[in-house]
C-alpha atoms as a PDB file:
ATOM      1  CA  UNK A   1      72.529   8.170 -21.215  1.00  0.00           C
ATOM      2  CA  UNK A   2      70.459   6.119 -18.749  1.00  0.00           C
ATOM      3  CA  UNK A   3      71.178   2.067 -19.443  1.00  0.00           C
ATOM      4  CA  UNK A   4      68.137   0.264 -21.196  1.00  0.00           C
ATOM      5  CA  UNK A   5      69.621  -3.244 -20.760  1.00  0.00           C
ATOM      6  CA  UNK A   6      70.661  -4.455 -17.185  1.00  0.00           C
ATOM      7  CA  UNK A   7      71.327  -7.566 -16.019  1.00  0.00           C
ATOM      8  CA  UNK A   8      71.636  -8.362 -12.498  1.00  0.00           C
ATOM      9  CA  UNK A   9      73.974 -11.334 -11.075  1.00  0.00           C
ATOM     10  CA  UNK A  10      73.023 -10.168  -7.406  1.00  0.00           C
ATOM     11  CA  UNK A  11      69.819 -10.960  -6.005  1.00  0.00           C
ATOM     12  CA  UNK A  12      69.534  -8.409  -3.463  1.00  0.00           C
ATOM     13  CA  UNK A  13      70.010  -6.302  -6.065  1.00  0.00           C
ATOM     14  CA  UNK A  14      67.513  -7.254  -8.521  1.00  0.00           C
ATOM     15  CA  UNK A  15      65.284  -6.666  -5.934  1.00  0.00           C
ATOM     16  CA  UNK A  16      66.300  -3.148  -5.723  1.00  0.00           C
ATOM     17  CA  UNK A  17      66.290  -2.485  -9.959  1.00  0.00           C
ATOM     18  CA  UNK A  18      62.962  -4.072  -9.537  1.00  0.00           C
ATOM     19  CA  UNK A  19      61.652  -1.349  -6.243  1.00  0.00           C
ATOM     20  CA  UNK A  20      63.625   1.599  -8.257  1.00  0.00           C
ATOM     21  CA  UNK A  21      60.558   1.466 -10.656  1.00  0.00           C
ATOM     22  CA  UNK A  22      63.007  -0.225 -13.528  1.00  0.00           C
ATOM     23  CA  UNK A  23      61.667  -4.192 -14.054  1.00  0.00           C
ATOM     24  CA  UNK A  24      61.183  -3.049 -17.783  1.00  0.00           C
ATOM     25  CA  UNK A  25      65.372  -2.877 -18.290  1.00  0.00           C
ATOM     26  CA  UNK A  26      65.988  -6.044 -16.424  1.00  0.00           C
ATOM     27  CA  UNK A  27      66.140  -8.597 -19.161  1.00  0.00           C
ATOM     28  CA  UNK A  28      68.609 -11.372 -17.069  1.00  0.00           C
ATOM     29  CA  UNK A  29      68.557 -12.292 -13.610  1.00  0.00           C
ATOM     30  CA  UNK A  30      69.834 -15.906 -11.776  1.00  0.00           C
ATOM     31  CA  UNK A  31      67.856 -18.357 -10.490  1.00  0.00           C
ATOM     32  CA  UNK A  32      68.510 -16.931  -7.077  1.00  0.00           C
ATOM     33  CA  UNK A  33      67.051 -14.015  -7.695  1.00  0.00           C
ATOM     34  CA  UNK A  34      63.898 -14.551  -6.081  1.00  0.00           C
ATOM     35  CA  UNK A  35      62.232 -11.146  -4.964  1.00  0.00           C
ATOM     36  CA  UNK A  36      59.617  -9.290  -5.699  1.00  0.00           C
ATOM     37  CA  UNK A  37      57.730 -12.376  -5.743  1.00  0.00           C
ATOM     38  CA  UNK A  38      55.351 -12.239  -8.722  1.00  0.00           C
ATOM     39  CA  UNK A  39      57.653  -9.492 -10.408  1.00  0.00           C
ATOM     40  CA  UNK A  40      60.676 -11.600 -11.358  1.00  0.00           C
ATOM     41  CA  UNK A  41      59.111 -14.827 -12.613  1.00  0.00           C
ATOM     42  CA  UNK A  42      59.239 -13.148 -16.177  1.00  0.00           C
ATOM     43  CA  UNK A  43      62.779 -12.264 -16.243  1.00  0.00           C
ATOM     44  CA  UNK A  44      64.887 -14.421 -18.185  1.00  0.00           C
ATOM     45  CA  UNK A  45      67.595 -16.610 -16.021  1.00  0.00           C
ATOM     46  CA  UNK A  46      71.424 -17.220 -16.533  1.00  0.00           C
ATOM     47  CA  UNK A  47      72.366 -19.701 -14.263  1.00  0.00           C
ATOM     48  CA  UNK A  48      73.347 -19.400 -11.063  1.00  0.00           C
ATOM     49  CA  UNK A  49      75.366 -16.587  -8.968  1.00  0.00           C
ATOM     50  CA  UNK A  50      78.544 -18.742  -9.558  1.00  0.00           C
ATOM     51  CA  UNK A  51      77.477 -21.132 -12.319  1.00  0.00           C
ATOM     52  CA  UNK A  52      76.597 -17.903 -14.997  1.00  0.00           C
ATOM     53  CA  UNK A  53      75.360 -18.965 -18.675  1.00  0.00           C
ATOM     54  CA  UNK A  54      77.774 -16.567 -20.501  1.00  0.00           C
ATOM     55  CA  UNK A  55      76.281 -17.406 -23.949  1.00  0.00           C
ATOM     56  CA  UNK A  56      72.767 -16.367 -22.975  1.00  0.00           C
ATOM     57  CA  UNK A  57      74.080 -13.146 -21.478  1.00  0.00           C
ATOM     58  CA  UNK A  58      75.608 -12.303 -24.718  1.00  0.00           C
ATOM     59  CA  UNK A  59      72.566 -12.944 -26.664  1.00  0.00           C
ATOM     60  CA  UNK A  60      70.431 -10.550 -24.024  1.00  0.00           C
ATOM     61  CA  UNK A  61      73.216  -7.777 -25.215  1.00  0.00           C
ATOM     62  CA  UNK A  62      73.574  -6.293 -21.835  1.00  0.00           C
ATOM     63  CA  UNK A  63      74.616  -2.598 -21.300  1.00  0.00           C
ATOM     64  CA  UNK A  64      75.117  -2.811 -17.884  1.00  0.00           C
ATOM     65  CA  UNK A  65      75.710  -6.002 -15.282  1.00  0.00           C
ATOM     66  CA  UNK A  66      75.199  -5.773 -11.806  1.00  0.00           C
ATOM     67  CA  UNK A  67      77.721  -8.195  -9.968  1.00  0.00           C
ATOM     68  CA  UNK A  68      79.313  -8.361  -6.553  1.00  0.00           C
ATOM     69  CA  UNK A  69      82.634  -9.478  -5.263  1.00  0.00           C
ATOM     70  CA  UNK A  70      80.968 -11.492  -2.898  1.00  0.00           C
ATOM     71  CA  UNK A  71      78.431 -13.306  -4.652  1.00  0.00           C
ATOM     72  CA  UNK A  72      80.089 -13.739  -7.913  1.00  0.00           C
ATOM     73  CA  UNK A  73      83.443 -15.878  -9.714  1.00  0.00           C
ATOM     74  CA  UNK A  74      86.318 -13.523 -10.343  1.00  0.00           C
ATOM     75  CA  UNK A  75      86.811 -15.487 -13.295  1.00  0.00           C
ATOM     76  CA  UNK A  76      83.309 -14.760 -14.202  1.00  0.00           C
ATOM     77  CA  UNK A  77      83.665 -11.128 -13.703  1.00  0.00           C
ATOM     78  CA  UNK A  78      87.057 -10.785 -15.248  1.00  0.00           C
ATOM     79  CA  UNK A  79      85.385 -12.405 -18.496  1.00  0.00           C
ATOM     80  CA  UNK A  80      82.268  -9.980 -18.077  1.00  0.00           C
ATOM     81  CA  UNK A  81      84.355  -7.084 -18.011  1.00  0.00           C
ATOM     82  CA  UNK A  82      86.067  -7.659 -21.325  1.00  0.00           C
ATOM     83  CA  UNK A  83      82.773  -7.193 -23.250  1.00  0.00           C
ATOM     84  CA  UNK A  84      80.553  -5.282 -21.166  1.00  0.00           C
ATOM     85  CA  UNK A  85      79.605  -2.123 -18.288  1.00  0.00           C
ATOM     86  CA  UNK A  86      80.336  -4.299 -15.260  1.00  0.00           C
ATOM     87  CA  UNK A  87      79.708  -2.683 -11.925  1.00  0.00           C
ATOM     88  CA  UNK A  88      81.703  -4.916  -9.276  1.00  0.00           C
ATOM     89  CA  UNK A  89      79.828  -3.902  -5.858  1.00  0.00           C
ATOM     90  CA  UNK A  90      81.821  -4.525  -2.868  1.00  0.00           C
ATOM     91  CA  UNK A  91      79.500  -4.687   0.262  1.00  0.00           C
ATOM     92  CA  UNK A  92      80.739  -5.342   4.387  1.00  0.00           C
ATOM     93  CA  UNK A  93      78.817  -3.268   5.968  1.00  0.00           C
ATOM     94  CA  UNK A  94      75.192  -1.635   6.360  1.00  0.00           C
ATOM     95  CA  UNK A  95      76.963   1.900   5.126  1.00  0.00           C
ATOM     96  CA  UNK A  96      78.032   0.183   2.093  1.00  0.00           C
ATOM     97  CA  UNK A  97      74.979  -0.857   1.039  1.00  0.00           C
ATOM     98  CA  UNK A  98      73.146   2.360   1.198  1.00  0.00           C
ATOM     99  CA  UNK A  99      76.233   3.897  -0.939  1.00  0.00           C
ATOM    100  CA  UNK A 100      74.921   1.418  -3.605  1.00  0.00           C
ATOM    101  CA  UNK A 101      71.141   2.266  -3.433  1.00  0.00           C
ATOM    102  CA  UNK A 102      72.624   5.704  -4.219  1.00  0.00           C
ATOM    103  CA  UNK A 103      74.853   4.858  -6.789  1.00  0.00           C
ATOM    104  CA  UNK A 104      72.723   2.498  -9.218  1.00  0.00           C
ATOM    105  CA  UNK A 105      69.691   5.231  -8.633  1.00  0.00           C
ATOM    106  CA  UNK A 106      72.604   7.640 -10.019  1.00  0.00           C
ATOM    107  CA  UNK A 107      73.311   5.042 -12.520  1.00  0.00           C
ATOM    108  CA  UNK A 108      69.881   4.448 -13.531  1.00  0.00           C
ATOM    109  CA  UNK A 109      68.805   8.266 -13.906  1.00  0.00           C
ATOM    110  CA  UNK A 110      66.162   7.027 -10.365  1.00  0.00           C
ATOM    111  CA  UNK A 111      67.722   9.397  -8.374  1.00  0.00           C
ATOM    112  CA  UNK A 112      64.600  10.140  -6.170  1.00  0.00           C
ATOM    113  CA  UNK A 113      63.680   6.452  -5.915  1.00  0.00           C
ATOM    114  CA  UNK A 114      66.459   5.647  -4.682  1.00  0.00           C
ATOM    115  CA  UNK A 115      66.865   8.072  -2.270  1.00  0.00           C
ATOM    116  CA  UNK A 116      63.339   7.559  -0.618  1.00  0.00           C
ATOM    117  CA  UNK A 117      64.459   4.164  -0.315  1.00  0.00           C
ATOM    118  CA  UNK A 118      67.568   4.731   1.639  1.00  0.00           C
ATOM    119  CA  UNK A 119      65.663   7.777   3.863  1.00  0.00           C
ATOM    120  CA  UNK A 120      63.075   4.809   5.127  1.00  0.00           C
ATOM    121  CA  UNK A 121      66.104   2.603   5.633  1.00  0.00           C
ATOM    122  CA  UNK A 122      67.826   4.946   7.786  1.00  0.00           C
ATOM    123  CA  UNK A 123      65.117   5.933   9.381  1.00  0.00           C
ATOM    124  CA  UNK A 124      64.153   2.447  10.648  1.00  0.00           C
ATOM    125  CA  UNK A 125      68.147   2.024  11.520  1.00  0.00           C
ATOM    126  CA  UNK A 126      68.263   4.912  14.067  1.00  0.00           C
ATOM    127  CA  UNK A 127      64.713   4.072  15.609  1.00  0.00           C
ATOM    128  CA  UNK A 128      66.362   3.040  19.696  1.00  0.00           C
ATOM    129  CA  UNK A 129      66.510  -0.344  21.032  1.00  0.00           C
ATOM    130  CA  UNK A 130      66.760  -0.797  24.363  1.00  0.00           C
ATOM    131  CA  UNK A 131      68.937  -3.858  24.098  1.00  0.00           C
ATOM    132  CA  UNK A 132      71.472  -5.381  26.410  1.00  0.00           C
ATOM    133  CA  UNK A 133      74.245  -6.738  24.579  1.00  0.00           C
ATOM    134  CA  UNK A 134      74.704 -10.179  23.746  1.00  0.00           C
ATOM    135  CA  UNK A 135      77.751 -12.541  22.431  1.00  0.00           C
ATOM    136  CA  UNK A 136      76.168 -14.725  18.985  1.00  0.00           C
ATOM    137  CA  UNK A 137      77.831 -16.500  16.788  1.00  0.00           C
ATOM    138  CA  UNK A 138      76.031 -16.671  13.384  1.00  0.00           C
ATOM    139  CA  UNK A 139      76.194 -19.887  11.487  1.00  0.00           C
ATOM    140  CA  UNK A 140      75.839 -20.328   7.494  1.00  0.00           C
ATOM    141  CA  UNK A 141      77.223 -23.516   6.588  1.00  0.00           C
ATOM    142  CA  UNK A 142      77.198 -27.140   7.921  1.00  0.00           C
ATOM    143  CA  UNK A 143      79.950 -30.015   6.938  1.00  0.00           C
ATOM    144  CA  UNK A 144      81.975 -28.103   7.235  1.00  0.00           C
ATOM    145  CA  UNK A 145      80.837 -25.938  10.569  1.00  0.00           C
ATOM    146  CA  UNK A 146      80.936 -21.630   8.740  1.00  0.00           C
ATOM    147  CA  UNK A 147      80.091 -19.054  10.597  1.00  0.00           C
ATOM    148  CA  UNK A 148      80.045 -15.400   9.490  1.00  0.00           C
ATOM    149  CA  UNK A 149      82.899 -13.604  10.762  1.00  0.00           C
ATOM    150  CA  UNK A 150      84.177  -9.988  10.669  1.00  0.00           C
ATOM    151  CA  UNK A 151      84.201  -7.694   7.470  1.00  0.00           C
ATOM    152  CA  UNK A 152      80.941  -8.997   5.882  1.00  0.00           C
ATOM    153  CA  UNK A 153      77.450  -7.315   5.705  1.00  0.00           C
ATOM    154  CA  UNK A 154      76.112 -10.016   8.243  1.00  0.00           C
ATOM    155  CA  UNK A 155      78.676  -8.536  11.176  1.00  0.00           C
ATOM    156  CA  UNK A 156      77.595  -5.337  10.500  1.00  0.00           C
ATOM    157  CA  UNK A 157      73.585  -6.097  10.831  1.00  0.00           C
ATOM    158  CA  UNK A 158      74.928  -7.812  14.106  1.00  0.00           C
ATOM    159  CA  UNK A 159      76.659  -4.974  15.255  1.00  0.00           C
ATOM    160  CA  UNK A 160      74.081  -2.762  14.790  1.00  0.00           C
ATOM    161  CA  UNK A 161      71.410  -4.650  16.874  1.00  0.00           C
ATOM    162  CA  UNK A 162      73.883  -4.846  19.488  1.00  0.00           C
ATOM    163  CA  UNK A 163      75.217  -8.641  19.649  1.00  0.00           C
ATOM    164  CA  UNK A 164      78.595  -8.785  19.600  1.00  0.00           C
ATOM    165  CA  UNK A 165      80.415 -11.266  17.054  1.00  0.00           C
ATOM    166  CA  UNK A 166      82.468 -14.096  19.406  1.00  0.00           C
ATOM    167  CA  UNK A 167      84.463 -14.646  16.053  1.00  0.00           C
ATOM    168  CA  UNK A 168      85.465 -11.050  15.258  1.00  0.00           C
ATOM    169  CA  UNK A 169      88.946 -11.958  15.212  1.00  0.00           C
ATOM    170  CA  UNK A 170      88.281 -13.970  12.327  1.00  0.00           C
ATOM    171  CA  UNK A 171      87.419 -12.573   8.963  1.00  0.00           C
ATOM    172  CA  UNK A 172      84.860 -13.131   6.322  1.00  0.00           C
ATOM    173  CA  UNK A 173      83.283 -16.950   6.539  1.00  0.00           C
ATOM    174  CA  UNK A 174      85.916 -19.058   8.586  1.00  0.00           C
ATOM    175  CA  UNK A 175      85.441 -23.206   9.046  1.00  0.00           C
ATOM    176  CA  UNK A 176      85.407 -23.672  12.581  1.00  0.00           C
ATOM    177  CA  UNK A 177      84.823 -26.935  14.995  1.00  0.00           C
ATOM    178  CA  UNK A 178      82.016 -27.199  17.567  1.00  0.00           C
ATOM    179  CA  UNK A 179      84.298 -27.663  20.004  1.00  0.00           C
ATOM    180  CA  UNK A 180      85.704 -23.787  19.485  1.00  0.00           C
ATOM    181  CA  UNK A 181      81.971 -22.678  19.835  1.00  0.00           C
ATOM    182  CA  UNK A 182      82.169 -24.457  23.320  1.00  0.00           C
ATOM    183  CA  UNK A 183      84.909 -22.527  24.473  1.00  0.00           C
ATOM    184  CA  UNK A 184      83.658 -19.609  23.232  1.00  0.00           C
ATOM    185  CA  UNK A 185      80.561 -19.958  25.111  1.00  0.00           C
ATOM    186  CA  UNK A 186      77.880 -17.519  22.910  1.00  0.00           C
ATOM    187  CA  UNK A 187      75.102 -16.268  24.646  1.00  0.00           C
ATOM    188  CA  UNK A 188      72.914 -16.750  21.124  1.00  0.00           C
ATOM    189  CA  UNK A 189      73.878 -19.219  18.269  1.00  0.00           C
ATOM    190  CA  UNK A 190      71.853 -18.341  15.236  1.00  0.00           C
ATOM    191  CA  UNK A 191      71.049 -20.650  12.744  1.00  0.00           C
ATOM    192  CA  UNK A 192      70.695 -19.028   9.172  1.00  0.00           C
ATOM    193  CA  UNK A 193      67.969 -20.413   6.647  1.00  0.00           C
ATOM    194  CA  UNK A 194      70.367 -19.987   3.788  1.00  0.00           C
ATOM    195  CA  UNK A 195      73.143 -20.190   2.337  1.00  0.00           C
ATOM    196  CA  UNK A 196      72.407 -23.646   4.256  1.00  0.00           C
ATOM    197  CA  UNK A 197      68.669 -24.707   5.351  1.00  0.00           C
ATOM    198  CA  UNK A 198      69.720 -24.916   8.782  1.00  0.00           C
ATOM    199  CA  UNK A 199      66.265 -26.684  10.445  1.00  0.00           C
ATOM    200  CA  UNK A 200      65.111 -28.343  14.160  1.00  0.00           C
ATOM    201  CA  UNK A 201      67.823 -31.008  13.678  1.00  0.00           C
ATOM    202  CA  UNK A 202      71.109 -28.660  13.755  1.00  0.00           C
ATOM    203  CA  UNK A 203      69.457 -26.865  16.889  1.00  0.00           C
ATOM    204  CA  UNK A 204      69.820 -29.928  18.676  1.00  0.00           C
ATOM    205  CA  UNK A 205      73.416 -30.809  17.570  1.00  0.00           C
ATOM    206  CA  UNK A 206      74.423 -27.333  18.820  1.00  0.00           C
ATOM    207  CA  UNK A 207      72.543 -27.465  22.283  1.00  0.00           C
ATOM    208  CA  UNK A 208      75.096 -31.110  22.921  1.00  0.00           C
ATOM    209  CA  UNK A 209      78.036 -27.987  22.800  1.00  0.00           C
ATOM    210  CA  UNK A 210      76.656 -25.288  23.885  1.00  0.00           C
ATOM    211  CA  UNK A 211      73.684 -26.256  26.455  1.00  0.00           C
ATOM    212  CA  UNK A 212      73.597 -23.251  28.268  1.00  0.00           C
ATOM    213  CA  UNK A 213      73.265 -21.125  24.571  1.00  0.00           C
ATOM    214  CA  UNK A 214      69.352 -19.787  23.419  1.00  0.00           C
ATOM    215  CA  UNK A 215      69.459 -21.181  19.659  1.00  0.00           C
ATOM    216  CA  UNK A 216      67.408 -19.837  16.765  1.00  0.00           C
ATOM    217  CA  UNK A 217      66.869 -20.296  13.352  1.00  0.00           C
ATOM    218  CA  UNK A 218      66.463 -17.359  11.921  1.00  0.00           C
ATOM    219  CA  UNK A 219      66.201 -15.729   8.543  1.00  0.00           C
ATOM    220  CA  UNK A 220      69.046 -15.438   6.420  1.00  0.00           C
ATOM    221  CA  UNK A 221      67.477 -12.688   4.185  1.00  0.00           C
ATOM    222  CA  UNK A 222      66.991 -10.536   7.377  1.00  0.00           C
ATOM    223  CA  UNK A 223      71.029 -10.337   7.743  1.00  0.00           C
ATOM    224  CA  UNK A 224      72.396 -11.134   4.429  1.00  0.00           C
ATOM    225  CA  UNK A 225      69.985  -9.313   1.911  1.00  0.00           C
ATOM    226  CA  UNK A 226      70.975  -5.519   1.064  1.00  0.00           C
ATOM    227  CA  UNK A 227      69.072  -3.362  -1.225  1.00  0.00           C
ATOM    228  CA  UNK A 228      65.656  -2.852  -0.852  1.00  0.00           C
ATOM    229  CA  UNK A 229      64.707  -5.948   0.846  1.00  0.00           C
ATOM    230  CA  UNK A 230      66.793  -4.106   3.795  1.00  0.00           C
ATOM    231  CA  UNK A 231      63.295  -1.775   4.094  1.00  0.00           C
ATOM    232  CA  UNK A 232      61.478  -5.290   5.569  1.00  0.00           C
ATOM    233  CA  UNK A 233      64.729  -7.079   7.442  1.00  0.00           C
ATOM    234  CA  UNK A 234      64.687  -3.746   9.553  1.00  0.00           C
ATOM    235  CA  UNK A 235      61.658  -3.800  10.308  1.00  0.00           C
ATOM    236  CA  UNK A 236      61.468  -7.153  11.557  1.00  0.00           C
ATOM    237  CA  UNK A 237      65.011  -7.237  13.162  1.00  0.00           C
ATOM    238  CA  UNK A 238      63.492  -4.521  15.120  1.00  0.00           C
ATOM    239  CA  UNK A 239      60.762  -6.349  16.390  1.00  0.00           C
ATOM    240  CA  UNK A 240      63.013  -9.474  16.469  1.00  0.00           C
ATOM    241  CA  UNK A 241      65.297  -7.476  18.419  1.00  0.00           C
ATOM    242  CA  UNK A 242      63.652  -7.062  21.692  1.00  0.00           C
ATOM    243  CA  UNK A 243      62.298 -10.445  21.804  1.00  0.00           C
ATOM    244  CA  UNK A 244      65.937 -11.749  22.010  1.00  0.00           C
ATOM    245  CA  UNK A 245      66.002 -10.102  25.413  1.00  0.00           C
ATOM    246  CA  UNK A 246      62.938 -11.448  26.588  1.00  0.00           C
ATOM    247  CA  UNK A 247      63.737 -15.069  26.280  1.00  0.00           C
ATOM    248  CA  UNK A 248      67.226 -14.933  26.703  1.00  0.00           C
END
């Protein structure tokens, strides 16, 4: 039996319910969830990724709820579970993600939807970049300094355009002081647009450390958001890419 009554706590992946032809079943979604633009304005909201409106999900009677161990409370999920089909996604890396296009078209009875969505993804992964590799450090949080470290999604989008992590011997999202990135000495700092709204400002407090460093802000979505949405980041990483090289 295919489920008729999803609710998504992810919002890369209510972008992907959404593409998989299924916006009629969606009947909750957080405030976060933000893509397709003009799709999910409709879709009623309960609260936030980590603030979730438990009462209102109980009156949508759910029959299946999208989470991720990531992006959602365990205490949340763990209270989820009790009364409802939870499916606790667990994504660090690119591979990951495509194993859960495939397994909520499975899910879903989209099968085919799915996997032409994961065959233009891979496609646009193995298209060559002639790239020479560069150290980055990837920041997403400010007071305190967080930068995204190994065994997340973001490391592996880093990996794969070739620019090597100067923090992969830290794990997940470590605090760390601008006086590590100095010694570290990146050849890139990216600035992400979210979870923090890194603007013009931050650039310059990071060129004091690191003067020698090129220093973008960049888009978050491009490196954070999975799913669907991953059809567009490639796409523009790839572009994105090869201009690294060129002002670098």
């Amino acid at each position: 039996m295919s489920h008729q009554r999803i609710v998504s706590l992810v919002p890369s992946l209510t972008e992907l319910v959404i593409d998989l032809g299924l916006k009629d079943r969606l009947v909750g979604r957080t405030r976060f969830c933000i893509h397709p633009k003009g799709l999910v304005e409709d879709i009623p909201i309960i609260g936030g990724t980590k603030n979730l409106n438990h009462k209102k999900i109980g009156q949508l009677q759910p029959d299946y709820i999208i989470a991720n161990l990531e992006e959602n409370r365990k205490k949340d999920v763990e209270l989820l579970h009790n009364n409802y089909n939870v499916n606790l996604t667990n994504i660090n890396t690119i591979e990951d993600a495509l194993g859960v296009i495939k397994e909520l078209g499975n899910d879903f009875d989209a099968e085919k939807r799915a996997l032409e969505i994961v065959k233009e993804i891979t496609s646009l992964l193995s298209i060559p970049l002639q790239t020479k590799p560069k150290t980055v450090a990837y920041f997403i949080w400010k007071d305190p300094w967080m930068v995204a470290a190994k065994k997340t999604y973001i490391d592996s989008v880093l990996q794969h355009y070739n620019l090597q992590n100067i923090f992969s011997d830290k794990t997940r999202y470590p605090e760390i002081s601008l006086d590590e990135l100095t010694q570290r000495s990146p050849e890139l700092v990216l600035l992400s647009s979210e979870p923090y709204p890194f603007k013009e400002k931050h650039m310059q407090e990071i060129k004091k450390v690191c003067p020698d460093a090129e220093i973008q802000l960049i888009n978050g979505e491009w490196f954070s958001w999975y799913g669907s949405g991953m059809i567009n980041a490639c796409k523009e990483l790839n572009t994105w890419r090869t201009t690294v090289d060129n002002t670098g």
